[in-house]
Protein backbone atom coordinates (compact mmCIF):
# COMPACT_ATOMS: atom_id res chain seq x y z
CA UNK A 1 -18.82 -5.44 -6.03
CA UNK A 2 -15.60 -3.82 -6.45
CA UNK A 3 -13.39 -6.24 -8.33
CA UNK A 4 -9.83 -5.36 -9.25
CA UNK A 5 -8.14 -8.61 -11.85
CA UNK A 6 -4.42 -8.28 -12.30
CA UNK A 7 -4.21 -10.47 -15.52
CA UNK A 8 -0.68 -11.88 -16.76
CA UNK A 9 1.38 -7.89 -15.96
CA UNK A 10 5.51 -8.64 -16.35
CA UNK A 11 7.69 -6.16 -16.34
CA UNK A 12 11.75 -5.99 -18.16
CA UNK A 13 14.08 -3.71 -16.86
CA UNK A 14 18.03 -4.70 -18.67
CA UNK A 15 16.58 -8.08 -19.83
CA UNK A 16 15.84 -9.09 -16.30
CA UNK A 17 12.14 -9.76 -15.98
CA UNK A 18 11.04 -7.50 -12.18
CA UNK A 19 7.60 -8.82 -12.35
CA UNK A 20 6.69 -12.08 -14.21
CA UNK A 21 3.71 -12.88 -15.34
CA UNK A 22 1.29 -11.94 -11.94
CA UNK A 23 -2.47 -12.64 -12.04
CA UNK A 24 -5.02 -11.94 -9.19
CA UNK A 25 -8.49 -10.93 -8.57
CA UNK A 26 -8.98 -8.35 -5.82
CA UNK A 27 -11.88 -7.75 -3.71
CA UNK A 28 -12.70 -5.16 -0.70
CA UNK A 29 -10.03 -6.28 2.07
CA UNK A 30 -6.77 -5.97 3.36
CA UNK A 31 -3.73 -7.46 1.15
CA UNK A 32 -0.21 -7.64 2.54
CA UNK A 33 2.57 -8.19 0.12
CA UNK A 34 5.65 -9.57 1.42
CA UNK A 35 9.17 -10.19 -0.01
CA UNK A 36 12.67 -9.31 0.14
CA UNK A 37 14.26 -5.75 -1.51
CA UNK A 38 14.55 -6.22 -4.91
CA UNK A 39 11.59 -8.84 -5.49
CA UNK A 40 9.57 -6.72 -7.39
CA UNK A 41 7.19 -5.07 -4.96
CA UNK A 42 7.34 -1.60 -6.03
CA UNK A 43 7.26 -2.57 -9.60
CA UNK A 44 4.03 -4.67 -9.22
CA UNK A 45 2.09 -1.45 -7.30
CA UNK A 46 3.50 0.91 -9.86
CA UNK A 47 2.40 -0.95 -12.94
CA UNK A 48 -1.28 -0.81 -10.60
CA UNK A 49 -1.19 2.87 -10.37
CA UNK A 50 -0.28 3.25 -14.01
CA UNK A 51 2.71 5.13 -13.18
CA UNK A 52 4.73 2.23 -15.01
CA UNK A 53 3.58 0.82 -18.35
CA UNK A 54 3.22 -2.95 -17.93
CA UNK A 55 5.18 -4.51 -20.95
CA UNK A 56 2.46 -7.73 -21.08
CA UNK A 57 -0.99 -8.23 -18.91
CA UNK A 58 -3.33 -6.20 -18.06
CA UNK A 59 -5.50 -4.44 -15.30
CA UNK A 60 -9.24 -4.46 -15.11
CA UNK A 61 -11.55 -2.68 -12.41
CA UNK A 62 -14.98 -3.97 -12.26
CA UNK A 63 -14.12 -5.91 -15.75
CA UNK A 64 -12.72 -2.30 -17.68
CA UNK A 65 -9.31 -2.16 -18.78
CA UNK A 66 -7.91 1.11 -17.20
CA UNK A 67 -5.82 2.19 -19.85
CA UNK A 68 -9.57 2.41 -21.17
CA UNK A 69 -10.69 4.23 -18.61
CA UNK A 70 -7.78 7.08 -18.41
CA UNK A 71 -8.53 9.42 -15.71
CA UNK A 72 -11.37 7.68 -14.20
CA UNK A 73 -9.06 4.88 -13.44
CA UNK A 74 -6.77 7.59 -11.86
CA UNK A 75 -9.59 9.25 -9.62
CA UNK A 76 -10.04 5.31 -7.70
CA UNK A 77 -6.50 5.03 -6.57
CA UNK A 78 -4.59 6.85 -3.18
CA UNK A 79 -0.89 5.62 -3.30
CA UNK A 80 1.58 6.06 -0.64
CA UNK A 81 4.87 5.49 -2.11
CA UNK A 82 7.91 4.39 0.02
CA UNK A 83 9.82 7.52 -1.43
CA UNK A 84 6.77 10.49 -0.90
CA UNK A 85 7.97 13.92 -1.45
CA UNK A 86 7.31 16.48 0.79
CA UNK A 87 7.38 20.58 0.05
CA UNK A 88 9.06 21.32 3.87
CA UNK A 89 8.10 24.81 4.28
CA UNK A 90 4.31 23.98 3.66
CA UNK A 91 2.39 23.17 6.52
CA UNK A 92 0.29 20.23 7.01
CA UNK A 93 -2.87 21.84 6.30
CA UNK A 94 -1.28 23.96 3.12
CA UNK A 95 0.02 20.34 2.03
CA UNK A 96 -3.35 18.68 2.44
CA UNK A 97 -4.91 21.17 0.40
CA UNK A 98 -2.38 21.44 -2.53
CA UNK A 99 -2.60 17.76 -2.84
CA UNK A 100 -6.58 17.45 -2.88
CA UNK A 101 -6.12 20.15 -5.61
CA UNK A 102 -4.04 18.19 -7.69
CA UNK A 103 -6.86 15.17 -7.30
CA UNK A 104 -9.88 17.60 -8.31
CA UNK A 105 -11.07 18.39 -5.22
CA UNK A 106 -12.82 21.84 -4.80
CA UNK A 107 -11.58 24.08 -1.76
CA UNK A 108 -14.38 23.68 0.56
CA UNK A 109 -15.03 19.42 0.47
CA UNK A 110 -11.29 19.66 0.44
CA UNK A 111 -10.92 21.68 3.96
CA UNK A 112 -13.65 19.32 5.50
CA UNK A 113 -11.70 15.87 3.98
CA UNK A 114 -8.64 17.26 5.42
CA UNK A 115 -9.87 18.17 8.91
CA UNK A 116 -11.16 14.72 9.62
CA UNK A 117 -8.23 12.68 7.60
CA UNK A 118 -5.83 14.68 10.37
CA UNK A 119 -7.77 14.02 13.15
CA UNK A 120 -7.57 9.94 11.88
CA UNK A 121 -4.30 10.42 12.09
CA UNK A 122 -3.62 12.21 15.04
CA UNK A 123 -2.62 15.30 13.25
CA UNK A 124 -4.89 17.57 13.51
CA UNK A 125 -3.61 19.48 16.50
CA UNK A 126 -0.40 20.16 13.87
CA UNK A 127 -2.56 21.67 11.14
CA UNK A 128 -0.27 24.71 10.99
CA UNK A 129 3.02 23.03 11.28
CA UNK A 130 5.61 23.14 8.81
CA UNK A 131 6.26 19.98 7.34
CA UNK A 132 10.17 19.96 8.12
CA UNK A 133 9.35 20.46 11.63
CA UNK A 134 7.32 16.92 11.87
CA UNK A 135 9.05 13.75 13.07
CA UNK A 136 9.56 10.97 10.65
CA UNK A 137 6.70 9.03 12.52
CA UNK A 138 4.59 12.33 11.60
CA UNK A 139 5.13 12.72 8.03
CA UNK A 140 4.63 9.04 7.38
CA UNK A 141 1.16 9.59 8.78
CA UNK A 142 0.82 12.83 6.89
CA UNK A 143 1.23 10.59 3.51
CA UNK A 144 -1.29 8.20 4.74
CA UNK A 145 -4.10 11.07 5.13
CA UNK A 146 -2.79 12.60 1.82
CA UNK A 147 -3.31 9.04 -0.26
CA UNK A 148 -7.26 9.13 1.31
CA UNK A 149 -7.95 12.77 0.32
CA UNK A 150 -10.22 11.27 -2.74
CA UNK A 151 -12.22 8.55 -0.94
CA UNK A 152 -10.09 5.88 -2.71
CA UNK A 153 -11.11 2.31 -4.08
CA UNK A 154 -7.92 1.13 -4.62
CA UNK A 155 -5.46 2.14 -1.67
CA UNK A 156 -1.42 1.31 -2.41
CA UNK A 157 0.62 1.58 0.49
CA UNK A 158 4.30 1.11 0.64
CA UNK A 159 5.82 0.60 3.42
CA UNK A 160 3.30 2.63 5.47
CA UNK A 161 4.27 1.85 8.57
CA UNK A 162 8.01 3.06 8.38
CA UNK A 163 9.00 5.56 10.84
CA UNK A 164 5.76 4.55 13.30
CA UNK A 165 6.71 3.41 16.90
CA UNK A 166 4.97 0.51 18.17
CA UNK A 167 1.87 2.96 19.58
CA UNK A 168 1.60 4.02 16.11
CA UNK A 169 1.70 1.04 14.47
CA UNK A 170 -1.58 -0.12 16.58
CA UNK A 171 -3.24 2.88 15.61
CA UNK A 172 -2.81 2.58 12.04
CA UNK A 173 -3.18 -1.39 11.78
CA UNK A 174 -6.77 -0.40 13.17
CA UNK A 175 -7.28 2.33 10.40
CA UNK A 176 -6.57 0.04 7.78
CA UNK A 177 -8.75 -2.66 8.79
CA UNK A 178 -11.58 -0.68 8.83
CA UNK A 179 -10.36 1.15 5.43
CA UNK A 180 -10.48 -2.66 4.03
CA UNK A 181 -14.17 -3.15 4.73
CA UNK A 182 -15.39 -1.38 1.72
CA UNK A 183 -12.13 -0.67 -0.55
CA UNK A 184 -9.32 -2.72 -1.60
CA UNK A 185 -6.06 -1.78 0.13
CA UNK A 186 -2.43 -3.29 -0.88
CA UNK A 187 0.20 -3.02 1.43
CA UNK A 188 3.94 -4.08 2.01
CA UNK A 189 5.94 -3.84 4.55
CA UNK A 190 8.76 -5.21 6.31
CA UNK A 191 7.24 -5.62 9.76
CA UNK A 192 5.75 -8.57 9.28
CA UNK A 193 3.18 -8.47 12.61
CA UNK A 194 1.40 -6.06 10.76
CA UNK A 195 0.61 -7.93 7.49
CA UNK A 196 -0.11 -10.55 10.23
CA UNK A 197 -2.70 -8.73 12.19
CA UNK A 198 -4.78 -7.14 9.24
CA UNK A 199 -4.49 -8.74 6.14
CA UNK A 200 -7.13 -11.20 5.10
CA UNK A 201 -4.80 -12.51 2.19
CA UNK A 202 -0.98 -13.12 1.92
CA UNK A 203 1.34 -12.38 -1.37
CA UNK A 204 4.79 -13.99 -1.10
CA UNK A 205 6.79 -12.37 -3.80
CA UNK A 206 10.45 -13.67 -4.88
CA UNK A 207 12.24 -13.11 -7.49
CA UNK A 208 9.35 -11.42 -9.70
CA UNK A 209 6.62 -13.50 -8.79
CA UNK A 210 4.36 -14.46 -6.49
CA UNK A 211 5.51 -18.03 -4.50
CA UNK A 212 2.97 -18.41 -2.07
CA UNK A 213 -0.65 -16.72 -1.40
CA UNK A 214 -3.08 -17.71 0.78
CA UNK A 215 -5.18 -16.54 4.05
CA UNK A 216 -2.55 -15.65 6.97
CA UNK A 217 -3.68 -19.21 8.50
CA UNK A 218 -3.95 -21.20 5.63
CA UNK A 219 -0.04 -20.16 4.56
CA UNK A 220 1.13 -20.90 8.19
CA UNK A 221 -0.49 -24.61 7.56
CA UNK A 222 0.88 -24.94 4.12
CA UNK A 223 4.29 -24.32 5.33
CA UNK A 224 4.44 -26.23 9.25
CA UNK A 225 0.89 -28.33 9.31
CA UNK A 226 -0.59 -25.74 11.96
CA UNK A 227 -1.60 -21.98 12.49
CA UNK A 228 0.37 -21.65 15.79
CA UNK A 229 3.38 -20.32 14.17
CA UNK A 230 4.29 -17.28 13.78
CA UNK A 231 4.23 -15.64 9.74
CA UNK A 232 7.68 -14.27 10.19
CA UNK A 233 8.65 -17.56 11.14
CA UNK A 234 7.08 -18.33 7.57
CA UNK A 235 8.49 -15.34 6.03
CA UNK A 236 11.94 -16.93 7.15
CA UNK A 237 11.19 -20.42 5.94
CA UNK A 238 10.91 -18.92 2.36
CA UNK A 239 12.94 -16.05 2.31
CA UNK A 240 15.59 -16.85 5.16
CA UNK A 241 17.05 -14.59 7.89
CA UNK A 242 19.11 -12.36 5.89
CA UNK A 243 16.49 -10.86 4.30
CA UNK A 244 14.27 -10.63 7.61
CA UNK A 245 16.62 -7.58 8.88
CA UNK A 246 16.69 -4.24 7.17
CA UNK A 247 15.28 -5.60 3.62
CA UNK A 248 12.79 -3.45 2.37
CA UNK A 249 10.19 -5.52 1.61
């Protein structure tokens, strides 16, 4: 069983504590994380990729410690950051390829991973398009099929669905809840129907830490006594309509 324990991590920045003391244990399934700019979001997944040194906790997979396990830690993660550079004047297929050869991948495996990613993504009839030529909508999908290039345990995904209209939205909320069934996959966003839809368990996050966790039902009957709410109308009752807008969550 995959098993992926989150164990006490904080995180300082100026004296102000971004992440406080978080603990979880993570199995296969979908995770939404939601929460209002500045709550600490980014921070948490970063410290999870190891791109940010955690300044307490620490991270086990399958009961390891992965600053223990270096590089083998490195080779279960795909991470789609809510910043993800792009090299414009490569073209999808060019891009797919440098990035599997920056994860290990040999040519070949790499041209047949990147064929099929496209085609889950409905970019395969853009192979030889330059990136700067793709839509937003486009290149947000083109980041998704990059972060799965290595068959990933551990899939981080911020704000993946920014830039997707509502057709594309569908399409990925279906590829990520079959991604869930045998890999854990962490995601925030800040259209909450999504995280509704797909995720099996809730994070709240405020302020550094997590306020509220639960099943999508069993926060909705924590918070009003039933499950016929809506979870933005949850996400309000906690975090209130200002930061329901344009907050990235």
């Amino acid at each position: 069983m995959i098993e992926l324990e989150i164990s006490n991590i904080s995180k300082k920045y100026k004296g102000k504590k971004a992440v406080n003391q978080i603990g979880a244990v993570l199995h296969p399934g979908v995770y939404g994380l939601l929460g209002a700019n500045g709550a600490g979001k980014t921070t948490l997944m970063r410290m999870i990729c190891g791109v940010l040194k955690m300044d307490e906790g620490k991270i086990l997979y399958d009961g390891e410690d992965m600053n223990d396990m270096g590089e083998r830690y490195r080779e279960l993660l795909g991470y789609l950051p809510q910043d993800f550079g792009y090299y414009p004047n490569f073209t999808v297929m060019e891009f797919m390829l440098y990035m599997a050869s920056l994860k290990g991948i040999g040519t070949a495996l790499a041209k047949q991973k990147s064929k099929v990613l496209l085609k889950k993504v409905g970019l395969e009839s853009n192979h030889r398009t330059k990136i700067k030529a793709l839509s937003g909508g486009m290149k947000q999908r083109l980041g998704i099929a990059q972060s799965l290039l290595n068959d990933p345990k551990i899939l981080l995904l911020d704000e993946p669905t920014a830039g997707l209209d509502p057709k594309e939205r569908v399409r990925f909320r279906t590829m990520i809840a079959e991604l869930g069934k045998n890999r854990i996959v962490l995601l925030s966003t800040h259209i909450v129907s999504d995280v509704e839809e797909i995720a099996d368990w809730i994070f709240m996050m405020k302020d550094g830490e997590i306020i509220k966790q639960g099943t999508v039902e069993s926060v909705k009957k924590d918070c009003f006594g039933d499950t016929s709410c809506s979870l933005e109308k949850v996400y309000l009752h906690y975090f209130g309509e200002e930061d329901l807008g344009d907050a990235a969550f």
